[in-house]
Protein backbone atom coordinates (compact mmCIF):
# COMPACT_ATOMS: atom_id res chain seq x y z
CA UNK A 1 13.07 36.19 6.87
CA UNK A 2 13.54 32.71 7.97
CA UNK A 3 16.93 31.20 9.55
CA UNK A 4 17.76 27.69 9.13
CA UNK A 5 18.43 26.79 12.88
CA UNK A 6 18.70 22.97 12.25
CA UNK A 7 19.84 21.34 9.40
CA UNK A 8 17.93 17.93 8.27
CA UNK A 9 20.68 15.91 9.67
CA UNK A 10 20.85 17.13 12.70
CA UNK A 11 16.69 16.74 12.95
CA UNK A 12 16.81 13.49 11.92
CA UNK A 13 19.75 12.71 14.75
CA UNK A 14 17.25 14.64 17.36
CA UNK A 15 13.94 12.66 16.14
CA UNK A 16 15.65 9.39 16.18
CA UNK A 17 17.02 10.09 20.00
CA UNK A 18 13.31 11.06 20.41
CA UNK A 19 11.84 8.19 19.53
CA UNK A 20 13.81 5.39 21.13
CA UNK A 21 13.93 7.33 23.96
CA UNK A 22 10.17 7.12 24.30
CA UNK A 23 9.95 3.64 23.30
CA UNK A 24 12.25 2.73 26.44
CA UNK A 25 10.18 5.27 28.89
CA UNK A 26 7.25 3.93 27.93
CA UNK A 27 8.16 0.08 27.76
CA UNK A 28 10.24 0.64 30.82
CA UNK A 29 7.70 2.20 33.00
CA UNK A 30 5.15 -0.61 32.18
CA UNK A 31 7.26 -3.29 33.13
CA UNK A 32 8.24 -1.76 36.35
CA UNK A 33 5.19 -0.66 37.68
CA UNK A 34 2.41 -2.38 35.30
CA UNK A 35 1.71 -4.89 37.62
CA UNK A 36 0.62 -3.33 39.77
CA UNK A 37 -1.55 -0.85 37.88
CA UNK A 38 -2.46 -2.44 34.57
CA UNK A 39 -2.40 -6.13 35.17
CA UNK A 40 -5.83 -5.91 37.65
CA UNK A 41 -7.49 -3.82 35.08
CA UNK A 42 -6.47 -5.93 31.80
CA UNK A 43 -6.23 -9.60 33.49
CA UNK A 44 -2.79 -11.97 33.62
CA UNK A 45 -2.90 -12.69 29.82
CA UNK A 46 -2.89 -9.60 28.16
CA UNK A 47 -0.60 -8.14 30.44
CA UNK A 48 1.36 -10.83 29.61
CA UNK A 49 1.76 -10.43 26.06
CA UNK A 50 2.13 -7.06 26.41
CA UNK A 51 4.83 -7.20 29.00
CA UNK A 52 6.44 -9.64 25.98
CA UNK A 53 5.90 -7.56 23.84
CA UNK A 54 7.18 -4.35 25.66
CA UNK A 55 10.75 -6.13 26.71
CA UNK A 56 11.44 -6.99 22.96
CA UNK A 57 10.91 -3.26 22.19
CA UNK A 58 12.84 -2.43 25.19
CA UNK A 59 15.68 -4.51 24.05
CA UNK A 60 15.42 -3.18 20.47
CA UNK A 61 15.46 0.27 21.61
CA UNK A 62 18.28 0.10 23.64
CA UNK A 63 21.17 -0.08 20.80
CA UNK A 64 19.43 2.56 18.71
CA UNK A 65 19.21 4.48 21.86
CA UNK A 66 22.90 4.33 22.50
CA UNK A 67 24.35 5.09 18.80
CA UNK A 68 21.22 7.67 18.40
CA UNK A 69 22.82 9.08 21.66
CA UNK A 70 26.50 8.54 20.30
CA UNK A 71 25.50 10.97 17.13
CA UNK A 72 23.32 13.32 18.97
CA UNK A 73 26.32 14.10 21.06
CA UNK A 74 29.03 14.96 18.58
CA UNK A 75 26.78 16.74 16.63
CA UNK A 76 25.75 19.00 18.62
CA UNK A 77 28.65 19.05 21.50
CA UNK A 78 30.01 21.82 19.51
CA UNK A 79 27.35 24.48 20.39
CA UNK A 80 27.53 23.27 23.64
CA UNK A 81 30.77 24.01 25.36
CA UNK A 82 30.49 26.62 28.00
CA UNK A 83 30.21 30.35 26.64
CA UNK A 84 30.80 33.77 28.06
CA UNK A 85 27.60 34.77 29.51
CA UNK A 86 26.74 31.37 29.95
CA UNK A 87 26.68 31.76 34.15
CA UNK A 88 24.86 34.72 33.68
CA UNK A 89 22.24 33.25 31.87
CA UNK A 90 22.03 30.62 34.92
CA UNK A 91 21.98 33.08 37.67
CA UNK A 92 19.75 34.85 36.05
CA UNK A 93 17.54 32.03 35.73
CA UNK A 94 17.15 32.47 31.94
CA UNK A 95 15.26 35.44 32.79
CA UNK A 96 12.15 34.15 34.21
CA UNK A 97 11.41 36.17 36.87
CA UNK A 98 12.39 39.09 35.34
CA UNK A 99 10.02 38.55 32.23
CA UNK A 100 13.14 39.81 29.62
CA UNK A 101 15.52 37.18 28.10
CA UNK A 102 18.87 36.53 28.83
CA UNK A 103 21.22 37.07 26.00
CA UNK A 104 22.22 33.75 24.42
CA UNK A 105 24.13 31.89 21.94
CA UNK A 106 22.72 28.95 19.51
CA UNK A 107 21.94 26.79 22.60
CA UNK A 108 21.46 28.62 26.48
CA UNK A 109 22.57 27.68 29.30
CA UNK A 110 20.28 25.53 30.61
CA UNK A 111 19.95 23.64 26.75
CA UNK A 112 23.61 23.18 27.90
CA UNK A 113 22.55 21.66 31.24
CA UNK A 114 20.22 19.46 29.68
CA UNK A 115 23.31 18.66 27.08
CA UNK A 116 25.46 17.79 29.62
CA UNK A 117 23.54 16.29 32.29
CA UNK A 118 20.78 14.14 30.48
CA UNK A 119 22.48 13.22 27.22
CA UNK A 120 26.19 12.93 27.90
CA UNK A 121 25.87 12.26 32.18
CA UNK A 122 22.90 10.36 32.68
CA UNK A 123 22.84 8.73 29.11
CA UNK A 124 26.19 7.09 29.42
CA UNK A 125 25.13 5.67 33.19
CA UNK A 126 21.84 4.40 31.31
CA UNK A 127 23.44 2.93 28.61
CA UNK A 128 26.23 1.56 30.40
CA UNK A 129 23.90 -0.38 33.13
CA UNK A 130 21.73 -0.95 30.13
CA UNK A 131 24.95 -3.15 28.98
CA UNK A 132 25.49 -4.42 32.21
CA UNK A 133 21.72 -5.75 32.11
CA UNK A 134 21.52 -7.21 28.61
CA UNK A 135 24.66 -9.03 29.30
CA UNK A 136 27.24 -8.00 26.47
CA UNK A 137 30.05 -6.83 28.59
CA UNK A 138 32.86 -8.31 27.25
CA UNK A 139 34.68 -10.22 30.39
CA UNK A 140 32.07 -9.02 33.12
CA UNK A 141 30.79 -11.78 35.52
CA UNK A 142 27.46 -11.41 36.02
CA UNK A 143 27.13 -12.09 39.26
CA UNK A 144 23.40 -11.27 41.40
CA UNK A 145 24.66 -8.80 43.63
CA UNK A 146 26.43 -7.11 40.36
CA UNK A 147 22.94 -7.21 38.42
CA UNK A 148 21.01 -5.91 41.25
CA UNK A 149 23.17 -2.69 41.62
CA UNK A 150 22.78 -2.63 37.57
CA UNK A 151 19.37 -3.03 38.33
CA UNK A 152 19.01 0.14 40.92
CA UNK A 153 21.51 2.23 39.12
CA UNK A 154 19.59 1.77 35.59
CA UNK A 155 16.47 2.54 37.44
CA UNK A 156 17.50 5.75 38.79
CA UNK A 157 19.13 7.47 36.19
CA UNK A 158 16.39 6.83 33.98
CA UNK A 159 14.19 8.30 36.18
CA UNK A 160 16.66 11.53 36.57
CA UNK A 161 16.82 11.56 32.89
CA UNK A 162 13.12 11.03 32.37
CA UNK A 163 12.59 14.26 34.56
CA UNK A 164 15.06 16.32 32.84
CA UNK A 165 13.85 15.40 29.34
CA UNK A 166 10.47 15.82 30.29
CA UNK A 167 11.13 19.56 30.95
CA UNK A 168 13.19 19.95 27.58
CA UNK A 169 9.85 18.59 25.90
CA UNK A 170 7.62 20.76 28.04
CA UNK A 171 10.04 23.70 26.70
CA UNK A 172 10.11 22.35 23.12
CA UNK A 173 6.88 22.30 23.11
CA UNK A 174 4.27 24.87 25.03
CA UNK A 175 7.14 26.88 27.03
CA UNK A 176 8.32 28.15 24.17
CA UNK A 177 6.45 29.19 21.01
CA UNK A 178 8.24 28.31 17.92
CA UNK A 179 10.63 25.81 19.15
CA UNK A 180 8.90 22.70 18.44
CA UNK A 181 9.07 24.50 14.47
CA UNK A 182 11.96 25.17 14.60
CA UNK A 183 13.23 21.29 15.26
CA UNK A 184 10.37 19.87 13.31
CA UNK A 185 10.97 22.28 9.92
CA UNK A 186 14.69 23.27 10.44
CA UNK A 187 13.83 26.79 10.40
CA UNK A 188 13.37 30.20 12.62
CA UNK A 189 12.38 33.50 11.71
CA UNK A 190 14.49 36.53 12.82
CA UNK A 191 12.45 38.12 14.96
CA UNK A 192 12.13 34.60 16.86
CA UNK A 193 16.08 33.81 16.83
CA UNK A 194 16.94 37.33 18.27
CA UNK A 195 14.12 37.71 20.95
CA UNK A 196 15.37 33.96 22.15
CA UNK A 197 19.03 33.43 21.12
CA UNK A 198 20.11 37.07 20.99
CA UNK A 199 23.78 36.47 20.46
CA UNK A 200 23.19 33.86 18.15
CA UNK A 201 21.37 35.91 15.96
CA UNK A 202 24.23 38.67 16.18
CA UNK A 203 26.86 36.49 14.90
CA UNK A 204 24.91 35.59 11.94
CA UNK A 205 24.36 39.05 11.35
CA UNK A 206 28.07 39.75 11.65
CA UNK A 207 28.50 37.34 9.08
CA UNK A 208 30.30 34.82 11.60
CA UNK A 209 27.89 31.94 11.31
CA UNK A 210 26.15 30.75 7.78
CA UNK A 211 22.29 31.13 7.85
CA UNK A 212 21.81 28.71 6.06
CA UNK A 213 24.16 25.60 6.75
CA UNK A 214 22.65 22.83 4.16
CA UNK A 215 22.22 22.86 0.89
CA UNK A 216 19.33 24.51 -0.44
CA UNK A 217 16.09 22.53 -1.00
CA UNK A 218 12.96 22.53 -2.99
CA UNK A 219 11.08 23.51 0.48
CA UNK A 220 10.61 26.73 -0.04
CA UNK A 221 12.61 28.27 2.53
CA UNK A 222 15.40 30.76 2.28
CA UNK A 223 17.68 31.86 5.24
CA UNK A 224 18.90 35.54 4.92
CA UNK A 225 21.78 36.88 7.48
């Protein structure tokens, strides 16, 4: 029996935070540091262009970026707010060392973390010196000392929030079977959302939360509480 854990909006909102974030790591990292690891391997032109290249994709990125992070928040800031057994879940570690899972709802604890730390914390510092940068602060003067502190404070909160996405994707991904599906098709099975998201899947049983939230499709699919 299959739960629908994401609905396509709410996928598409993800993917398209995804993406530009990527874009921005990747175009980011090569300006900062390709010169002095790519540029004596692929000579002054090409690294040229491709540094050109990069910054316009960098700057592109950046305002999808920001409303991508904008929608990602207040759609799922809901599921998000702190929970009972939330510091349990925490202290607990998720349940890592003890090899049995920690009772959650839709999102756990340290989804929350990552909620509330990378995307609402850290994003709004990186989008904010991202502003500061790009020079579309309304009534800022843009002095150098001003732009270098931009400068370091951009820098290091995309690094933080490099670090702390790269462990959501390692989870998404290979820490956790079934929860790359589960944002790529929408949907769980049972037996997946109550081993992982116990009280989740106890509230949809209780009839408390739809399992199926969009309308039904031609996929194929059904959700059953």
């Amino acid at each position: 029996r299959q739960i629908e854990r994401f609905t396509p909006f709410e996928r598409a909102a993800h993917w398209s935070n995804a993406i530009a974030f990527v874009t921005l790591a990747i175009s980011g990292l090569v300006m900062a540091f390709g010169k002095f690891i790519l540029q004596p391997v692929i000579g002054d032109t090409l690294f040229g262009w491709l540094t050109y290249a990069l910054k316009n994709a960098h700057n592109f990125a950046g305002p999808l970026f920001a409303v991508s992070l904008v929608v990602v928040f207040f759609t799922f800031v809901k599921d998000n707010l702190p929970a009972k057994g939330d510091l349990v879940w925490l202290l607990k570690g998720g349940g890592i060392l003890s090899g049995k899972e920690v009772p959650s709802h839709r999102f756990n604890a340290g989804e929350k973390v990552v909620f509330w730390g990378g995307v609402f914390f850290l994003g709004a510092i990186v989008v904010a010196s991202g502003f500061v940068l790009d020079k579309i602060v309304p009534g800022m003067v843009y002095e150098r000392g001003t732009m270098q502190v931009a400068h370091m404070v951009h820098a290091v909160a995309t690094v933080l929030m490099m670090a702390m996405f790269l462990g959501h994707i390692y989870i998404g991904t290979i820490g956790m079977e079934g929860a790359y599906d589960a944002m790529r098709t929408g949907y769980v099975d049972e037996t997946w959302a109550k081993e992982h998201h116990e009280l989740w899947h106890a509230d949809i049983q209780a009839g408390k939360i739809p399992a199926q939230r969009s309308p039904e499709s031609g996929s194929g699919k059904t959700a059953h509480a």
